[in-house]
C-alpha atoms as a PDB file:
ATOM      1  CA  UNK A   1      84.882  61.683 110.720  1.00  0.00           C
ATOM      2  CA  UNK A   2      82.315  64.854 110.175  1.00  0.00           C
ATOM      3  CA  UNK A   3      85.507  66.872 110.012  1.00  0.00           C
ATOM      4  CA  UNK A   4      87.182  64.675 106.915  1.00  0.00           C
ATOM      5  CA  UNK A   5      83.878  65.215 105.372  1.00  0.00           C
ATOM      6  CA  UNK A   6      83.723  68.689 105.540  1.00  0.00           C
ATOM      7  CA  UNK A   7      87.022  69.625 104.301  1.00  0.00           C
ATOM      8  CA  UNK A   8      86.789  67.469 101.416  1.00  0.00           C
ATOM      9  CA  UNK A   9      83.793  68.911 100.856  1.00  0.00           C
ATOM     10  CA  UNK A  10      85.295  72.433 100.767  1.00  0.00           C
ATOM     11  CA  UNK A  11      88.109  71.143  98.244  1.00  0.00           C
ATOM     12  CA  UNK A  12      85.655  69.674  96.310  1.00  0.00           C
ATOM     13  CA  UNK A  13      83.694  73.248  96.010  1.00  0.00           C
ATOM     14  CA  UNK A  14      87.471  75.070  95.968  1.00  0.00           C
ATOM     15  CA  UNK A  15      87.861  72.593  92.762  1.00  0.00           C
ATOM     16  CA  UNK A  16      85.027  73.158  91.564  1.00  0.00           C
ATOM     17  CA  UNK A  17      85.041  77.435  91.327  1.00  0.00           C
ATOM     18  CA  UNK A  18      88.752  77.244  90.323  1.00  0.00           C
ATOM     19  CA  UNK A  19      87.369  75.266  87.200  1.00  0.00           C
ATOM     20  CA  UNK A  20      83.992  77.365  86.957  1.00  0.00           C
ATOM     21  CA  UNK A  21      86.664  80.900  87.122  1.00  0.00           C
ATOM     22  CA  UNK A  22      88.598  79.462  83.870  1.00  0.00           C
ATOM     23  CA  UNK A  23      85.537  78.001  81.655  1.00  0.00           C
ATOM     24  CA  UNK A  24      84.384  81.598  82.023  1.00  0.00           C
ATOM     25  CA  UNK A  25      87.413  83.228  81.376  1.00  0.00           C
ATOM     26  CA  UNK A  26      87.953  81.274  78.131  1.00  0.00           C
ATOM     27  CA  UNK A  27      84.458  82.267  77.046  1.00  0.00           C
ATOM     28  CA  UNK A  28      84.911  86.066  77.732  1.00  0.00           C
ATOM     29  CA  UNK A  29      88.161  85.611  75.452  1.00  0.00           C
ATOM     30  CA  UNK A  30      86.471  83.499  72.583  1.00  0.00           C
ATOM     31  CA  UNK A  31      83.049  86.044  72.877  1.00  0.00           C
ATOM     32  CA  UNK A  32      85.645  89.020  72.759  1.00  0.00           C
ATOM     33  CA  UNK A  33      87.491  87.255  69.721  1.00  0.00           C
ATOM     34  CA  UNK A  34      84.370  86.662  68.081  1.00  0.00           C
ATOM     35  CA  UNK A  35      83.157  90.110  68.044  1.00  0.00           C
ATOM     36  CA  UNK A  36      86.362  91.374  67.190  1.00  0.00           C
ATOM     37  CA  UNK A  37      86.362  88.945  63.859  1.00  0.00           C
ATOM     38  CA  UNK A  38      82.775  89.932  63.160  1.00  0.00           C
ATOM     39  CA  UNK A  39      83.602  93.920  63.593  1.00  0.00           C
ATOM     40  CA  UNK A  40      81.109  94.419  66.001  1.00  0.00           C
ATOM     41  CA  UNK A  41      81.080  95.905  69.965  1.00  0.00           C
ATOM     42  CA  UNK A  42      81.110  93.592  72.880  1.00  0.00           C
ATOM     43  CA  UNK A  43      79.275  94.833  75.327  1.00  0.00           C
ATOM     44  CA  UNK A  44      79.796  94.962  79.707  1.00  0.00           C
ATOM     45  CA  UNK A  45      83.177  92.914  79.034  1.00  0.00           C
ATOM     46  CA  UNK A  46      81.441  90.187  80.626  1.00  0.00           C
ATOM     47  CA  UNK A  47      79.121  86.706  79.836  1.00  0.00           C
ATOM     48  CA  UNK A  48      76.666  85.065  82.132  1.00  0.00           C
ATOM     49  CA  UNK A  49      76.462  81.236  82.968  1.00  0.00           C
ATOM     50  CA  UNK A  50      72.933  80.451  82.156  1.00  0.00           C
ATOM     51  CA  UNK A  51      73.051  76.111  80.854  1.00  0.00           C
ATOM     52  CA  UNK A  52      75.162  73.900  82.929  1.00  0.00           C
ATOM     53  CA  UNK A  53      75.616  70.200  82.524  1.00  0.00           C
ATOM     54  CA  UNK A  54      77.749  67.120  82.586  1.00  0.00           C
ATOM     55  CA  UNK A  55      78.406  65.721  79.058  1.00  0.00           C
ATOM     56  CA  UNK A  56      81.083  63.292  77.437  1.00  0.00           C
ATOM     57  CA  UNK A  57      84.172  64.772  75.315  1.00  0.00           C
ATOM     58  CA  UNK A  58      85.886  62.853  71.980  1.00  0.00           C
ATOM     59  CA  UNK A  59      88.063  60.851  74.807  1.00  0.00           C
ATOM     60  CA  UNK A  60      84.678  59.752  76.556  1.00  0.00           C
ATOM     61  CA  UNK A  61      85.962  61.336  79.817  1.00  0.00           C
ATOM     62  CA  UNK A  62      82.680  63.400  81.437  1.00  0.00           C
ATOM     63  CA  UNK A  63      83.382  67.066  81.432  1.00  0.00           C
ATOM     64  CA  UNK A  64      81.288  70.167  82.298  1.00  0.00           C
ATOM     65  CA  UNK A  65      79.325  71.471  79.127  1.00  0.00           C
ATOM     66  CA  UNK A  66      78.709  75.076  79.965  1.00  0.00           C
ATOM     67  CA  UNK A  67      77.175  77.596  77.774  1.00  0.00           C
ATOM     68  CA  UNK A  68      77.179  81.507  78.431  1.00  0.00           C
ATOM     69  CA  UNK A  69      75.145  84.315  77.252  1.00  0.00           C
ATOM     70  CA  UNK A  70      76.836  87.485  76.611  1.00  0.00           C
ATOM     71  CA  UNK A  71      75.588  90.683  74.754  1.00  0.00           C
ATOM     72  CA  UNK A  72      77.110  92.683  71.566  1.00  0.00           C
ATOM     73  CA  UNK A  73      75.788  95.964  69.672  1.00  0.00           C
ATOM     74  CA  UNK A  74      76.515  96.444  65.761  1.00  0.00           C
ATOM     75  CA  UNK A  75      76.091 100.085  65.898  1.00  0.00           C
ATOM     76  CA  UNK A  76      76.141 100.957  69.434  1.00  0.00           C
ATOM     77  CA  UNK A  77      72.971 101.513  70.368  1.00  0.00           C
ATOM     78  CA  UNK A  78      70.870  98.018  69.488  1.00  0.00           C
ATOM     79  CA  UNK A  79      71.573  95.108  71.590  1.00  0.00           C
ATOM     80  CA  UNK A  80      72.404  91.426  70.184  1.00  0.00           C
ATOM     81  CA  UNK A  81      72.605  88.202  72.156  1.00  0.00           C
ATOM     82  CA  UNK A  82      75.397  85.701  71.682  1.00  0.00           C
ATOM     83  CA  UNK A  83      76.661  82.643  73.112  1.00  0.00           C
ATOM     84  CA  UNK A  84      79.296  80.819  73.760  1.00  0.00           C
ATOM     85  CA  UNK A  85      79.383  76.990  74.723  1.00  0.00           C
ATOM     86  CA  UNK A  86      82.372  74.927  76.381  1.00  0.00           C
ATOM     87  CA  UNK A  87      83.518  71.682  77.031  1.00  0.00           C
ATOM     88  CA  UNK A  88      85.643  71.525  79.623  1.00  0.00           C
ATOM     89  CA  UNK A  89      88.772  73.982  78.987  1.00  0.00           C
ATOM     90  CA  UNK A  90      87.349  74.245  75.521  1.00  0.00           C
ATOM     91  CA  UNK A  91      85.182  76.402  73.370  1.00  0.00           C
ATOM     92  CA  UNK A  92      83.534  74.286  70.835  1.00  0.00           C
ATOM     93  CA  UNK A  93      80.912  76.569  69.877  1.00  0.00           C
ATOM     94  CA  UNK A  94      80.441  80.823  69.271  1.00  0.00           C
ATOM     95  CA  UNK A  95      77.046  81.631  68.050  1.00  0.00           C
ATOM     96  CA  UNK A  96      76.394  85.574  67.180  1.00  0.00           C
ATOM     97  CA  UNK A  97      72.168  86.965  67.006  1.00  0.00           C
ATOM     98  CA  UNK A  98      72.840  88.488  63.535  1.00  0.00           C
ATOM     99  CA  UNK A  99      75.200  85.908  62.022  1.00  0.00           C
ATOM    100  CA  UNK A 100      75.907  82.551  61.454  1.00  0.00           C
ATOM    101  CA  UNK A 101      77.419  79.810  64.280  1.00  0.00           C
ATOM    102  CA  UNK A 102      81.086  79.349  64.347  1.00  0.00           C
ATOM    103  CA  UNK A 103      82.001  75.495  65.312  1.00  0.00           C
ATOM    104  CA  UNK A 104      85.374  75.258  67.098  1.00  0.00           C
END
């Protein structure tokens, strides 16, 4: 019985980072897409996780509302903070320091 319990436990946590791997892969694209639109530098290719939660979609099925912080520079040298928030597979919101929010 323990052992049932562990291994679904382990494809549980397999689903889980498979899921966590492309939320944050769509948010690197849509932050990178973003920047590109707004003609200015995205910075350490990368955005960090930093609000996770369960919330409801337009279907009412629960999905994972995620929102990730990643950084941007308009001339290079200054530092801006933008973010990016999914729901589920999908971005539904791209907010940049120095300009308005985009909603998806």
């Amino acid at each position: 019985m323990t052992e049932w319990l562990i291994l679904i436990g382990i494809g549980l946590g397999a689903l889980y980072w498979q899921a966590a791997a492309r939320a944050k892969e769509v948010a690197v694209a849509a932050a990178r897409r973003e920047c590109k639109l707004c003609d200015v530098q995205f910075l350490d290719s990368t955005a960090a996780l930093c609000k996770l939660s369960m919330s409801r979609d337009s279907n009412d099925n629960w999905r994972a509302w995620r929102e990730y912080r990643f950084e941007y520079a308009t001339d290079g040298e200054v530092r801006y903070e933008g973010r990016v928030t999914t729901l589920g597979p999908r971005v539904i919101r791209v907010a940049l320091e120095t300009f308005n929010p985009v909603i998806h």
